[in-house]
PDB file of N, CA and C in Angstrom:
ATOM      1  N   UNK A   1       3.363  -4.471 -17.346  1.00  0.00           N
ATOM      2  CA  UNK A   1       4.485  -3.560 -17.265  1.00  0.00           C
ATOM      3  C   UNK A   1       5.245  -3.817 -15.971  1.00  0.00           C
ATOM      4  N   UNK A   2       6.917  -3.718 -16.019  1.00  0.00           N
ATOM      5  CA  UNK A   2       7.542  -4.470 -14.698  1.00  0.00           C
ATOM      6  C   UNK A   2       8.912  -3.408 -15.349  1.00  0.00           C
ATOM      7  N   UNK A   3       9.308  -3.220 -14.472  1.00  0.00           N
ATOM      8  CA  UNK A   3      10.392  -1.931 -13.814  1.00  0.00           C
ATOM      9  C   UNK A   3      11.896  -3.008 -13.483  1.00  0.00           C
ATOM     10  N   UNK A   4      12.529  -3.605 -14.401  1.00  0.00           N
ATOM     11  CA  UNK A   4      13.576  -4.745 -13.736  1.00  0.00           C
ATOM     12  C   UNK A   4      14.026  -3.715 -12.558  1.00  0.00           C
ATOM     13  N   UNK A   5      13.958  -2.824 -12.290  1.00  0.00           N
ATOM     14  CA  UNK A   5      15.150  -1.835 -11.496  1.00  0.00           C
ATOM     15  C   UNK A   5      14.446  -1.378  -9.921  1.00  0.00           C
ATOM     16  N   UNK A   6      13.027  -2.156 -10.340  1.00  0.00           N
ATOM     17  CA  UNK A   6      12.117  -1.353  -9.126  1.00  0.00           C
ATOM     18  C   UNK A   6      12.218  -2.457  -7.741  1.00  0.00           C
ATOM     19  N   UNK A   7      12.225  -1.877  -6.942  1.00  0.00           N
ATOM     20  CA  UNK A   7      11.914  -2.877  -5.501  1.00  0.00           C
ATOM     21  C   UNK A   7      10.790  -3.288  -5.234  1.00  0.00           C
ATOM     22  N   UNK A   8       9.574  -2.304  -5.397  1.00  0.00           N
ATOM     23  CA  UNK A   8       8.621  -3.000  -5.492  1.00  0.00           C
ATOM     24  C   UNK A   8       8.059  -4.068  -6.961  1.00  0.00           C
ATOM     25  N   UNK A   9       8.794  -4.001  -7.823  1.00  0.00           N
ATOM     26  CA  UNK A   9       8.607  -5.015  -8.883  1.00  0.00           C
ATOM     27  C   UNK A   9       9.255  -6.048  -8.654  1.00  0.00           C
ATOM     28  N   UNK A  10      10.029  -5.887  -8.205  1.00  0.00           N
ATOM     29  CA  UNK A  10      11.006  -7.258  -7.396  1.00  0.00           C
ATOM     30  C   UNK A  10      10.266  -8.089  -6.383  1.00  0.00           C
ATOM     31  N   UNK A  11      10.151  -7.372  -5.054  1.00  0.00           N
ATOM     32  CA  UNK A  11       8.614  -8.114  -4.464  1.00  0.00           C
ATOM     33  C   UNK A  11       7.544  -8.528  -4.980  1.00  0.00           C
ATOM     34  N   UNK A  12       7.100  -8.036  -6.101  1.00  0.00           N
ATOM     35  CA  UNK A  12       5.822  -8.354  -6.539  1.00  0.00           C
ATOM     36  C   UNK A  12       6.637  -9.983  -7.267  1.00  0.00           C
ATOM     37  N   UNK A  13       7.577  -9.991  -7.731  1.00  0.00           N
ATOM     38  CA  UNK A  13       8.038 -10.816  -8.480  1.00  0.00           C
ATOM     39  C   UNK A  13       8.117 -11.814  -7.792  1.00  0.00           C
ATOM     40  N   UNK A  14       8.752 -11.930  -6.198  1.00  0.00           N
ATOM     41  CA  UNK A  14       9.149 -13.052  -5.570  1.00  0.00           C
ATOM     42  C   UNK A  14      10.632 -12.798  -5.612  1.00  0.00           C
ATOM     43  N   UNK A  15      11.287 -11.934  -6.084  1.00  0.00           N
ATOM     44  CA  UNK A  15      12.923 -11.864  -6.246  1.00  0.00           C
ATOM     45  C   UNK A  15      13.374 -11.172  -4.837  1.00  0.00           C
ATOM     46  N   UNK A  16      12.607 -10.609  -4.110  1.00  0.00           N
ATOM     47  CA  UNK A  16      12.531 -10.148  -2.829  1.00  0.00           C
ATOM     48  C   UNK A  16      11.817 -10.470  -2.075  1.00  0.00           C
ATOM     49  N   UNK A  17      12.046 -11.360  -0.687  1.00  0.00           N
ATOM     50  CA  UNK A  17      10.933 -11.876  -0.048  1.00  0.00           C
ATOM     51  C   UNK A  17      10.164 -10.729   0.792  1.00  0.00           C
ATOM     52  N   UNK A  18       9.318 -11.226   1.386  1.00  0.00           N
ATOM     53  CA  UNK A  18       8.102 -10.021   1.939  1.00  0.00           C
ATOM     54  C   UNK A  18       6.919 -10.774   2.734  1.00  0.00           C
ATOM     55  N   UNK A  19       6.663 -10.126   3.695  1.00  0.00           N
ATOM     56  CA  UNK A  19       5.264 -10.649   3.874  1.00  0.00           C
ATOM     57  C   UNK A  19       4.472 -10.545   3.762  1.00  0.00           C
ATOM     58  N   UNK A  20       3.751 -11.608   2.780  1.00  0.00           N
ATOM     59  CA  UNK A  20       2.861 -10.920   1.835  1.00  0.00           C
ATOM     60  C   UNK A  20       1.006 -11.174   3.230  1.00  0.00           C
ATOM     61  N   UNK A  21       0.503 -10.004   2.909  1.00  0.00           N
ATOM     62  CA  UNK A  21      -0.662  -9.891   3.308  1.00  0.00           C
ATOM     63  C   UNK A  21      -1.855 -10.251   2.244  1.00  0.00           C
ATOM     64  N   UNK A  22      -2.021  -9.578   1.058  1.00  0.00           N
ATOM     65  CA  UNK A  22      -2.821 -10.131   0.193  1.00  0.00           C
ATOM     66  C   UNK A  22      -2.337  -9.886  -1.171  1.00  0.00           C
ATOM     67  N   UNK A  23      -2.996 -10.858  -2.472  1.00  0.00           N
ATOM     68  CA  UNK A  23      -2.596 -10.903  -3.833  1.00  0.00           C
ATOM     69  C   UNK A  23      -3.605 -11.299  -4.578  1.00  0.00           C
ATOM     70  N   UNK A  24      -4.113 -10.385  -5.637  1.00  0.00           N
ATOM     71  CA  UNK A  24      -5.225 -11.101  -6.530  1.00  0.00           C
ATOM     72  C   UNK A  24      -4.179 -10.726  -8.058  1.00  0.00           C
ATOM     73  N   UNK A  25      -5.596 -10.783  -9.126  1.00  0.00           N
ATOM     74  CA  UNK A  25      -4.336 -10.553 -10.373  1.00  0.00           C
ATOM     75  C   UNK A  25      -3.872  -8.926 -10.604  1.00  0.00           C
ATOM     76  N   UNK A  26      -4.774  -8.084  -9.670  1.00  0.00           N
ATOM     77  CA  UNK A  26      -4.328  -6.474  -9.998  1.00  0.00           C
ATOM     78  C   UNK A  26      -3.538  -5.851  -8.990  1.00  0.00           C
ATOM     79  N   UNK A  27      -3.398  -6.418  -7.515  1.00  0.00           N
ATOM     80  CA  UNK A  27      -2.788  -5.712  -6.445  1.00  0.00           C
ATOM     81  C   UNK A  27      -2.100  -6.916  -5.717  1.00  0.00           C
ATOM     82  N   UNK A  28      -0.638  -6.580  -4.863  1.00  0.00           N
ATOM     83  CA  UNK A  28       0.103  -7.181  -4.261  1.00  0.00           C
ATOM     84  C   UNK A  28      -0.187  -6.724  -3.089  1.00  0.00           C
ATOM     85  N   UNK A  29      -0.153  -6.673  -1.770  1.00  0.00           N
ATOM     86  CA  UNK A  29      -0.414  -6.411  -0.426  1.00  0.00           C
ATOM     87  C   UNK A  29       0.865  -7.032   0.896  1.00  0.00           C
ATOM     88  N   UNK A  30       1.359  -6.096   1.020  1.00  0.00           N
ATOM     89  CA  UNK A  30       2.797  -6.896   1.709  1.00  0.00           C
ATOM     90  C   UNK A  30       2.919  -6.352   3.013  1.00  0.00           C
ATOM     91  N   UNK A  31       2.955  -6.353   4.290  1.00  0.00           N
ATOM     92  CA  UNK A  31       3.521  -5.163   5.377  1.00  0.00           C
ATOM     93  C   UNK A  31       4.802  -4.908   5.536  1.00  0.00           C
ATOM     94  N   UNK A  32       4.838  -3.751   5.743  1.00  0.00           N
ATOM     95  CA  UNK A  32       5.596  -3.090   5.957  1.00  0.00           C
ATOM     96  C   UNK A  32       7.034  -3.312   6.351  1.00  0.00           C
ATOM     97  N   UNK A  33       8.350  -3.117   5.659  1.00  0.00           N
ATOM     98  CA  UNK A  33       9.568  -3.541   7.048  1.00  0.00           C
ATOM     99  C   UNK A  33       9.927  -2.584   7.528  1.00  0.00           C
ATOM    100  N   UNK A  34       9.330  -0.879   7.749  1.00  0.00           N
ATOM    101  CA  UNK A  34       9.804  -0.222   9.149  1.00  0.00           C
ATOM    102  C   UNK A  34       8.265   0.318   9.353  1.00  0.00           C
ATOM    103  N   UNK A  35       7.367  -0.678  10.236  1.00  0.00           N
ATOM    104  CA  UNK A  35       6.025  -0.427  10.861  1.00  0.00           C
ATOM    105  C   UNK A  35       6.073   1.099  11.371  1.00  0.00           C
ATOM    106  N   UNK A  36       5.043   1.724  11.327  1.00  0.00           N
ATOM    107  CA  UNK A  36       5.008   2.909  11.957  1.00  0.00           C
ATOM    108  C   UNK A  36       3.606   2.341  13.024  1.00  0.00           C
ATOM    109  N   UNK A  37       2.974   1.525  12.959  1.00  0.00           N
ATOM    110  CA  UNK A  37       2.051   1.069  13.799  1.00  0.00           C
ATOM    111  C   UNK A  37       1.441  -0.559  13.916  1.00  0.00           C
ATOM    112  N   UNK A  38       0.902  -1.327  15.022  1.00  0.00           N
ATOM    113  CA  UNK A  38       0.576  -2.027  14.941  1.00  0.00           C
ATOM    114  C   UNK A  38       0.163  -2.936  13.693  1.00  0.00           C
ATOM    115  N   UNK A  39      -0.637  -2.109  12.895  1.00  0.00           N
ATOM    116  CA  UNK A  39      -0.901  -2.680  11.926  1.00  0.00           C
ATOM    117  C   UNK A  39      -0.456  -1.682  10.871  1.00  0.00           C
ATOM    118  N   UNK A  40       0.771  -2.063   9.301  1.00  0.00           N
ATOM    119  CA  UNK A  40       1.217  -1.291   8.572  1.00  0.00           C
ATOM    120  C   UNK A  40       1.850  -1.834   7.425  1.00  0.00           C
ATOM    121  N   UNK A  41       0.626  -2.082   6.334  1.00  0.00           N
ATOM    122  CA  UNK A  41       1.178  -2.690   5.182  1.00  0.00           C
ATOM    123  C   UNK A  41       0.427  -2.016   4.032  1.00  0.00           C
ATOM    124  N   UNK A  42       1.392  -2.195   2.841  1.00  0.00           N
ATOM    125  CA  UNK A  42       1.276  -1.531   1.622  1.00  0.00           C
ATOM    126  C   UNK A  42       0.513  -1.933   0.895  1.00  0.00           C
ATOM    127  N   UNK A  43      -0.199  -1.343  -0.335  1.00  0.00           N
ATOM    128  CA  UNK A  43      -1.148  -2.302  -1.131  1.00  0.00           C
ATOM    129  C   UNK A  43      -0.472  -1.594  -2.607  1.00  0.00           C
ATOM    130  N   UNK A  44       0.037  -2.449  -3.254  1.00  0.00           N
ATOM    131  CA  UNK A  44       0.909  -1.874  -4.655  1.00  0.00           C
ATOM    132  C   UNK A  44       0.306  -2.691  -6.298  1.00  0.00           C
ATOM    133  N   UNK A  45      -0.342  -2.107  -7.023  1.00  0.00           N
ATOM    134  CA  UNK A  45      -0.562  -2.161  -8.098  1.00  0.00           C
ATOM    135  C   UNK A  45       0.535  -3.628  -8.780  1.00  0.00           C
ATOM    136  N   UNK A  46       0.548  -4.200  -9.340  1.00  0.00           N
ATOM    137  CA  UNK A  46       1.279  -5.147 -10.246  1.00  0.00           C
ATOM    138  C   UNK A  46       2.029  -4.617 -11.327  1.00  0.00           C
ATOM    139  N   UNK A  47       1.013  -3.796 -12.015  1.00  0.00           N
ATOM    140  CA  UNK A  47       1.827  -2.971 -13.013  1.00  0.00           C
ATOM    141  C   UNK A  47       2.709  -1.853 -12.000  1.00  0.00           C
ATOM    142  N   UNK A  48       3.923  -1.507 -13.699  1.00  0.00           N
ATOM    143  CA  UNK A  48       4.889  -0.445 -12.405  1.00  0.00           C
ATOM    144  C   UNK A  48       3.927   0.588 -12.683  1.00  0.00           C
ATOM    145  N   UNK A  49       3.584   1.423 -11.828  1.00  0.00           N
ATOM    146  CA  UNK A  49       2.924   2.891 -12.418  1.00  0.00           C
ATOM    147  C   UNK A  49       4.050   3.802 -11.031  1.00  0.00           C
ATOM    148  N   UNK A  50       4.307   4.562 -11.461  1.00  0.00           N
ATOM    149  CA  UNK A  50       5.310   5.745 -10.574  1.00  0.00           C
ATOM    150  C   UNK A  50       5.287   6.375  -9.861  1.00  0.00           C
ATOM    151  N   UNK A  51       3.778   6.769  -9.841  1.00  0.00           N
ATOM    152  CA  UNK A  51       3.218   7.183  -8.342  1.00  0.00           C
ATOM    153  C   UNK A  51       1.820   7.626  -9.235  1.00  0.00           C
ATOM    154  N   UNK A  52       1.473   8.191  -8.343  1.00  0.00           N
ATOM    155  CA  UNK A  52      -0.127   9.095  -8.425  1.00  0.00           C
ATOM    156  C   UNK A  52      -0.408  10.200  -9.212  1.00  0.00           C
ATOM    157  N   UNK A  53       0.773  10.827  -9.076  1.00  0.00           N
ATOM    158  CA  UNK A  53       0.845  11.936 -10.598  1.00  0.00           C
ATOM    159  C   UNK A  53       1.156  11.399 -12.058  1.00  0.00           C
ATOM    160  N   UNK A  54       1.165   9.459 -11.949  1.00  0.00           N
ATOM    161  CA  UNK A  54       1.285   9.234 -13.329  1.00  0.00           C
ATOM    162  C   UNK A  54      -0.161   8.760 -13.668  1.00  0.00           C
ATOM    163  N   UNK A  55      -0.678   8.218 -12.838  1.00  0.00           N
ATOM    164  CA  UNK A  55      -2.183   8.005 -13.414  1.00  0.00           C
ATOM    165  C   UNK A  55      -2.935   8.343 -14.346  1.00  0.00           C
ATOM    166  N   UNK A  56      -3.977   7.740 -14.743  1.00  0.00           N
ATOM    167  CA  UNK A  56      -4.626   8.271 -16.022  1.00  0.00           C
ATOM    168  C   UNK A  56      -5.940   8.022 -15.744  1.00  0.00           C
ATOM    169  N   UNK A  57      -6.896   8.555 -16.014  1.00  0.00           N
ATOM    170  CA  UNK A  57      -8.383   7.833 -16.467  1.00  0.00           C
ATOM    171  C   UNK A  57      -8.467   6.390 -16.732  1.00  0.00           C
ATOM    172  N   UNK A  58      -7.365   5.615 -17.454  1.00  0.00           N
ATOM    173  CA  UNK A  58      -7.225   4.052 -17.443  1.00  0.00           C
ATOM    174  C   UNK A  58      -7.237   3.501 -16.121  1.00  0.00           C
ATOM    175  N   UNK A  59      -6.120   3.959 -15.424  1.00  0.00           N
ATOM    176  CA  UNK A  59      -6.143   3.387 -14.321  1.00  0.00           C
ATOM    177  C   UNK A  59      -7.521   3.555 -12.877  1.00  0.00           C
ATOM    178  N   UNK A  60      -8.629   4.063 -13.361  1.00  0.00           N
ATOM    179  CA  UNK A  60      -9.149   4.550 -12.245  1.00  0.00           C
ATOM    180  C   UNK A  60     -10.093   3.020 -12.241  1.00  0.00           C
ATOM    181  N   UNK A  61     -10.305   1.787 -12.250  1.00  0.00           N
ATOM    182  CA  UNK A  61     -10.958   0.613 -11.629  1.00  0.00           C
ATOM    183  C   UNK A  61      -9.234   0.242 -10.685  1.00  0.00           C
ATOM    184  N   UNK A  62      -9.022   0.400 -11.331  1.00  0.00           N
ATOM    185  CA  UNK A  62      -7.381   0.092 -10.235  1.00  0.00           C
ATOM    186  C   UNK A  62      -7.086   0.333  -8.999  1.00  0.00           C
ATOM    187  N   UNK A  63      -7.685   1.600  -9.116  1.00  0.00           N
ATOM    188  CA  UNK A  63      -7.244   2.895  -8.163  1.00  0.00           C
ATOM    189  C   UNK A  63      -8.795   2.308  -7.114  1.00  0.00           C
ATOM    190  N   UNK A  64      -9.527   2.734  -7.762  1.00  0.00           N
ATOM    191  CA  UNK A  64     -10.766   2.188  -6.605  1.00  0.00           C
ATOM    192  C   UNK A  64     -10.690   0.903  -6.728  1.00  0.00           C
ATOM    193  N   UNK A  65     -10.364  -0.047  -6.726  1.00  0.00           N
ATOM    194  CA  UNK A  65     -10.342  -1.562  -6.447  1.00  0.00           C
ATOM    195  C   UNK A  65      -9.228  -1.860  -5.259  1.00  0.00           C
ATOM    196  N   UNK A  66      -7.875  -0.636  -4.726  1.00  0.00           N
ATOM    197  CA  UNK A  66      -7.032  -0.297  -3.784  1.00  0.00           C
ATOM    198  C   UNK A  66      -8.002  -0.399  -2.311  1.00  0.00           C
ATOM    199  N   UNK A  67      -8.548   1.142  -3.094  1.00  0.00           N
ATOM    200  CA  UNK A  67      -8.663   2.098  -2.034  1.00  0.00           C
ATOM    201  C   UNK A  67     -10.505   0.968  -1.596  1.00  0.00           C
ATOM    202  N   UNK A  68     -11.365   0.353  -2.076  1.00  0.00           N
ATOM    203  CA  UNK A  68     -12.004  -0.623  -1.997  1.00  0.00           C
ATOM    204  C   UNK A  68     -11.845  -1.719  -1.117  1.00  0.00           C
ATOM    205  N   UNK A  69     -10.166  -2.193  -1.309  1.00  0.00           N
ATOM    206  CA  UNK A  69      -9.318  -3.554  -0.433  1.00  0.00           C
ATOM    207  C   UNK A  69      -9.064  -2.988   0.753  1.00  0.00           C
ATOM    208  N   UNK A  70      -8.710  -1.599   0.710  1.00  0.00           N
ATOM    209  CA  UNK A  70      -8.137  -0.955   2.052  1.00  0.00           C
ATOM    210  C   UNK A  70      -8.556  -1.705   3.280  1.00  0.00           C
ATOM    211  N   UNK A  71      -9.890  -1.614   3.324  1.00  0.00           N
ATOM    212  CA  UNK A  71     -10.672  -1.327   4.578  1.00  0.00           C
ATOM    213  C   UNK A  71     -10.790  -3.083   5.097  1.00  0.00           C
ATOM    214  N   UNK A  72     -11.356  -3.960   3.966  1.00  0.00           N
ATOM    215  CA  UNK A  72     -11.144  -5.415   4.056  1.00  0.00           C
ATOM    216  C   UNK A  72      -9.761  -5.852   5.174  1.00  0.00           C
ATOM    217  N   UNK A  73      -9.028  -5.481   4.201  1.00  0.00           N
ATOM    218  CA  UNK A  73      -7.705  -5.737   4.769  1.00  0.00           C
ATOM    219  C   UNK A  73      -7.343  -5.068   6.109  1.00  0.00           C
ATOM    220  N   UNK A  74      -7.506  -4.104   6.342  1.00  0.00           N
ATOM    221  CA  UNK A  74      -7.282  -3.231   8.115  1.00  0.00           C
ATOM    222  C   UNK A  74      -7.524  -4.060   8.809  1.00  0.00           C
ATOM    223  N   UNK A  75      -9.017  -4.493   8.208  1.00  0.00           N
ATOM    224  CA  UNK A  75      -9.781  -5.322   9.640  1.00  0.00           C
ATOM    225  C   UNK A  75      -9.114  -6.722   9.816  1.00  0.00           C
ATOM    226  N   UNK A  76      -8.874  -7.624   8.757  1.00  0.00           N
ATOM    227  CA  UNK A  76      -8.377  -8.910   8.774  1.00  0.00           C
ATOM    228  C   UNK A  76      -7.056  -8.574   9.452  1.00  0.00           C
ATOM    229  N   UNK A  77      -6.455  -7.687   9.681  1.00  0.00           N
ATOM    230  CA  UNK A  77      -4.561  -7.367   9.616  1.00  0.00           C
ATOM    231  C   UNK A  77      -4.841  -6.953  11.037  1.00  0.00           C
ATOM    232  N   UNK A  78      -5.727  -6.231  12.007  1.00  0.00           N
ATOM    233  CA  UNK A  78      -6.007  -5.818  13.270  1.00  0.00           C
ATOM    234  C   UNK A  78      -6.951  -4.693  13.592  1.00  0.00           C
ATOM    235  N   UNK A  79      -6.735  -4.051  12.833  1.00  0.00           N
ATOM    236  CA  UNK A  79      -7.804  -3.048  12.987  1.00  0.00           C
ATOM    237  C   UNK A  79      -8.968  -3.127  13.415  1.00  0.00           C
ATOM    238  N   UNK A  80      -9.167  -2.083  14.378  1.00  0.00           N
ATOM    239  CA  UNK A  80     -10.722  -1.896  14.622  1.00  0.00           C
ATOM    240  C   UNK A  80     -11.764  -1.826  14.208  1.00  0.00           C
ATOM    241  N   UNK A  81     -12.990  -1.980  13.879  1.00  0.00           N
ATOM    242  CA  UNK A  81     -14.101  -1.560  13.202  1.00  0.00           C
ATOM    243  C   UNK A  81     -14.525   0.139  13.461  1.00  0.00           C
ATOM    244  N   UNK A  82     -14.813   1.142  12.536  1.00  0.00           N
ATOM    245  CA  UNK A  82     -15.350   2.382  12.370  1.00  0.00           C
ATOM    246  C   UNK A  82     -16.690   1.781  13.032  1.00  0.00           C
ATOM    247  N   UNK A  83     -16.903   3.279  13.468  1.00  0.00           N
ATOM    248  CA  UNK A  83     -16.038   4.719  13.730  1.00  0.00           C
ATOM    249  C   UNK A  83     -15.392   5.059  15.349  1.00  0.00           C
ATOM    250  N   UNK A  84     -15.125   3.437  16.195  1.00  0.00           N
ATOM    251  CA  UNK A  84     -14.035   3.725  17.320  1.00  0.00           C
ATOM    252  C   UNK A  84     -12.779   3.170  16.860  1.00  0.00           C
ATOM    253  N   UNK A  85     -12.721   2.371  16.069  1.00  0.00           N
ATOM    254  CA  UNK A  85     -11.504   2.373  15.275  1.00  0.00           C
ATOM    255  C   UNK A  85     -11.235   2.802  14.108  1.00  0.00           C
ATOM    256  N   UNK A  86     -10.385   2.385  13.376  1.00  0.00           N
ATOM    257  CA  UNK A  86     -10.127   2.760  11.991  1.00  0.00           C
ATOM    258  C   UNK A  86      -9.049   2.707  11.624  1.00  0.00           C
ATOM    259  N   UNK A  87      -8.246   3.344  10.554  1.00  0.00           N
ATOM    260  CA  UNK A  87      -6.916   3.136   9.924  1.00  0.00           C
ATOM    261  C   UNK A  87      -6.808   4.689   9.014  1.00  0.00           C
ATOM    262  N   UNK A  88      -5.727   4.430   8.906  1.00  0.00           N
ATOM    263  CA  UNK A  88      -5.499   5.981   7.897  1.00  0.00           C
ATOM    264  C   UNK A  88      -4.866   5.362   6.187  1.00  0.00           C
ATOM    265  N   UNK A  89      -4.974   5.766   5.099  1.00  0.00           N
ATOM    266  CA  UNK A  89      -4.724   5.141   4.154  1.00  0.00           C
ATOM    267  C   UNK A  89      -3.727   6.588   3.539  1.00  0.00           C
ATOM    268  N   UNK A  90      -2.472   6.222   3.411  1.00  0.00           N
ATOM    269  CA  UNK A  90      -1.238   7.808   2.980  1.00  0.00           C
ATOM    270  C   UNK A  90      -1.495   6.874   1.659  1.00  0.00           C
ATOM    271  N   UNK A  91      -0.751   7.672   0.488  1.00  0.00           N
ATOM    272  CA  UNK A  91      -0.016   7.835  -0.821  1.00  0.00           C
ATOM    273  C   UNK A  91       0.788   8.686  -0.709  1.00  0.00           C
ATOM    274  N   UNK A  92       1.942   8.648  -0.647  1.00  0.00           N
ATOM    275  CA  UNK A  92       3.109   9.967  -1.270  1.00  0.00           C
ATOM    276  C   UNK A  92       3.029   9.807  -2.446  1.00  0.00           C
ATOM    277  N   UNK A  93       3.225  11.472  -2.884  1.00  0.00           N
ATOM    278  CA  UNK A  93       3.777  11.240  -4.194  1.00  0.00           C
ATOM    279  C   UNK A  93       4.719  12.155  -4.359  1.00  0.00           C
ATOM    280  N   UNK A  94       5.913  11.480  -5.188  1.00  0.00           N
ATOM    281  CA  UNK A  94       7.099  12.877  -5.511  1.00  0.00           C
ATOM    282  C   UNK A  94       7.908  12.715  -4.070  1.00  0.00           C
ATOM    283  N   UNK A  95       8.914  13.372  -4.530  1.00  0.00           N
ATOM    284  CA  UNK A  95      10.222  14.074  -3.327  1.00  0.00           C
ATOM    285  C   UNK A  95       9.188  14.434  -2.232  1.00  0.00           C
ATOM    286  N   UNK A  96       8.746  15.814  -2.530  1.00  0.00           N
ATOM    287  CA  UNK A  96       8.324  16.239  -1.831  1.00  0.00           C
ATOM    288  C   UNK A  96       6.778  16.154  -0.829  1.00  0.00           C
ATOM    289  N   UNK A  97       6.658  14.884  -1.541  1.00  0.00           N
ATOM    290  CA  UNK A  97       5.377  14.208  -0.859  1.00  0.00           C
ATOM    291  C   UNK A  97       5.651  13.345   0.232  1.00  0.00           C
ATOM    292  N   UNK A  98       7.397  12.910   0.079  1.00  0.00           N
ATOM    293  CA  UNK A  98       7.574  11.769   1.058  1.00  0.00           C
ATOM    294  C   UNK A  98       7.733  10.323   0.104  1.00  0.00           C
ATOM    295  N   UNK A  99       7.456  10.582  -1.096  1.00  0.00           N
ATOM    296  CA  UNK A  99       7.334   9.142  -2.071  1.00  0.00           C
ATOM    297  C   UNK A  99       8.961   8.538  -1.780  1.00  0.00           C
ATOM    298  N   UNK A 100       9.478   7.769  -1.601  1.00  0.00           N
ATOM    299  CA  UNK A 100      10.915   7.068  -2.034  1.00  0.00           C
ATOM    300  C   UNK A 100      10.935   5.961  -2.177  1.00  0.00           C
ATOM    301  N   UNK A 101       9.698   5.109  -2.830  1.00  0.00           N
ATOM    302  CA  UNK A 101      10.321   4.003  -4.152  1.00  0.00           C
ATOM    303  C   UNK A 101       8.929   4.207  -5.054  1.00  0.00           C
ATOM    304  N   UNK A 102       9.110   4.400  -6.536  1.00  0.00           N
ATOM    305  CA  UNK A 102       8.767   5.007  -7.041  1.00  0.00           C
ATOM    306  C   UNK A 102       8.163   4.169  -8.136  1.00  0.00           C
ATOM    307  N   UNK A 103       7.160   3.640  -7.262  1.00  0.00           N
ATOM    308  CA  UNK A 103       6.111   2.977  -7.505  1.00  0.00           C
ATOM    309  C   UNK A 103       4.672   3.028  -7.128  1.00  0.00           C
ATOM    310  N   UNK A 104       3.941   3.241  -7.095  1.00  0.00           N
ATOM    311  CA  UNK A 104       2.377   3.681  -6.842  1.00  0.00           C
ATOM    312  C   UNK A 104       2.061   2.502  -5.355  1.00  0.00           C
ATOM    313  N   UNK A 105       2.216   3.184  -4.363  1.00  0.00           N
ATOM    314  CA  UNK A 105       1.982   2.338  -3.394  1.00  0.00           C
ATOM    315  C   UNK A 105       0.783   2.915  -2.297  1.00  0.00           C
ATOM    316  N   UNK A 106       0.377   2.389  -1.921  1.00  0.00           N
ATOM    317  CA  UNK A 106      -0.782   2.817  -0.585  1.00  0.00           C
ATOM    318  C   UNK A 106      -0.525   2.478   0.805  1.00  0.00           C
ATOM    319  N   UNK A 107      -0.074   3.104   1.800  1.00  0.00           N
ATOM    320  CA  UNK A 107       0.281   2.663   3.183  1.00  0.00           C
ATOM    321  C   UNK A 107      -1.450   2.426   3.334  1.00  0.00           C
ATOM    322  N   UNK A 108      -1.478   1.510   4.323  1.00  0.00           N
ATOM    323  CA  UNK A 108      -2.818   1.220   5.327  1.00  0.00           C
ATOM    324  C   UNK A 108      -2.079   1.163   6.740  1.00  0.00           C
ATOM    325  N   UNK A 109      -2.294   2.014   7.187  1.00  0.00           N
ATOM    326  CA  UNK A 109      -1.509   2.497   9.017  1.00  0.00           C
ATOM    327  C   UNK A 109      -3.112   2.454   9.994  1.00  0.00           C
ATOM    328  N   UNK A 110      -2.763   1.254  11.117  1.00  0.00           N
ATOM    329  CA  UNK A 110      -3.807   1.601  12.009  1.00  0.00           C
ATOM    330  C   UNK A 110      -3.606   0.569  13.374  1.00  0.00           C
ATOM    331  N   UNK A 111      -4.890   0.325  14.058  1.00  0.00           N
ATOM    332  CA  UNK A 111      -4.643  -0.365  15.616  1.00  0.00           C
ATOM    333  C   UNK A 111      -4.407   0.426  16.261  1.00  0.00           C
ATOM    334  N   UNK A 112      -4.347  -0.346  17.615  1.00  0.00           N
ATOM    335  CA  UNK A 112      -4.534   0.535  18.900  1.00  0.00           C
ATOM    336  C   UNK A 112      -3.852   1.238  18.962  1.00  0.00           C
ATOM    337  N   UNK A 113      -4.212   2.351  19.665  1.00  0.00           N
ATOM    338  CA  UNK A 113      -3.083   3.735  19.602  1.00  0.00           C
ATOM    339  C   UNK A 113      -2.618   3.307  21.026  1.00  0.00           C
ATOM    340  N   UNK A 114      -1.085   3.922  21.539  1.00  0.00           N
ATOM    341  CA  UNK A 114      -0.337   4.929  21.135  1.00  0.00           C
ATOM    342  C   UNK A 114       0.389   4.884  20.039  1.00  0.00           C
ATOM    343  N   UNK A 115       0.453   5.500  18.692  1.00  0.00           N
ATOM    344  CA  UNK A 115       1.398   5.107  17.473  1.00  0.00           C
ATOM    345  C   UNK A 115       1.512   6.205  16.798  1.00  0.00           C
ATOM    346  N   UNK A 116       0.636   7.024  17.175  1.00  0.00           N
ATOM    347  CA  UNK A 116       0.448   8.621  16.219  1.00  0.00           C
ATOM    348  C   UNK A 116       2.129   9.379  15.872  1.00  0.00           C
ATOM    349  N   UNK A 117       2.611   9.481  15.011  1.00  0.00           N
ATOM    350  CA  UNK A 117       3.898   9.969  15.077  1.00  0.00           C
ATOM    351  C   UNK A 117       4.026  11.070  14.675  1.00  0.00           C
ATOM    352  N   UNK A 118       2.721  11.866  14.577  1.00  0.00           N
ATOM    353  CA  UNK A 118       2.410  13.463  14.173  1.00  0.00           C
ATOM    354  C   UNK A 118       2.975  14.069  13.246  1.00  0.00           C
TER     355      UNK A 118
END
């Protein structure tokens, strides 16, 4: 499933360049282009899914195979090792979550502090 209209389906595509951090056949991994910290890149599903309130019971090896890569990836990207370092892993979802491209994406935000933007 591919969204011609989506930005993140476009990146995933190659029709938008990016830097890509990691790619297997279920997740794309790109950082970020307005960093909120040292280390700050997305981990986005292949299929379009719309956010987190579209999910289903199908999608849950998906969903933990993400949130699984998270931590891999922090550390290779800069991150510290737990529990004096670590990373924070957001999802928006919706308007009012903060979501604005509307695609099922996962921030991985972390590294040395000062970066906290409260």
């Amino acid at each position: 499933m591919h969204d011609p209209n989506c930005l993140f389906c476009k990146i995933i595509a190659g029709q938008i360049p990016s830097r890509k951090v990691y790619e297997d056949e279920q997740v794309f991994a790109f950082h970020d282009i307005h960093p909120w910290a040292p280390v700050h890149f997305l981990i986005v599903p292949k299929i379009h899914l719309a956010s987190m309130a579209s999910a289903t019971p199908e999608h849950a090896g998906l969903l933990g195979h993400m949130l699984l890569l998270a931590p891999k990836l922090a550390m290779e990207q800069g991150c510290n090792p737990y529990p004096e370092g670590g990373y924070s892993i957001v999802v928006n979802t919706g308007a009012e979550g903060g979501q604005e491209v509307h695609h099922l994406h996962m921030h991985v935000i972390g590294g040395p502090r000062p970066w906290l933007r409260g």
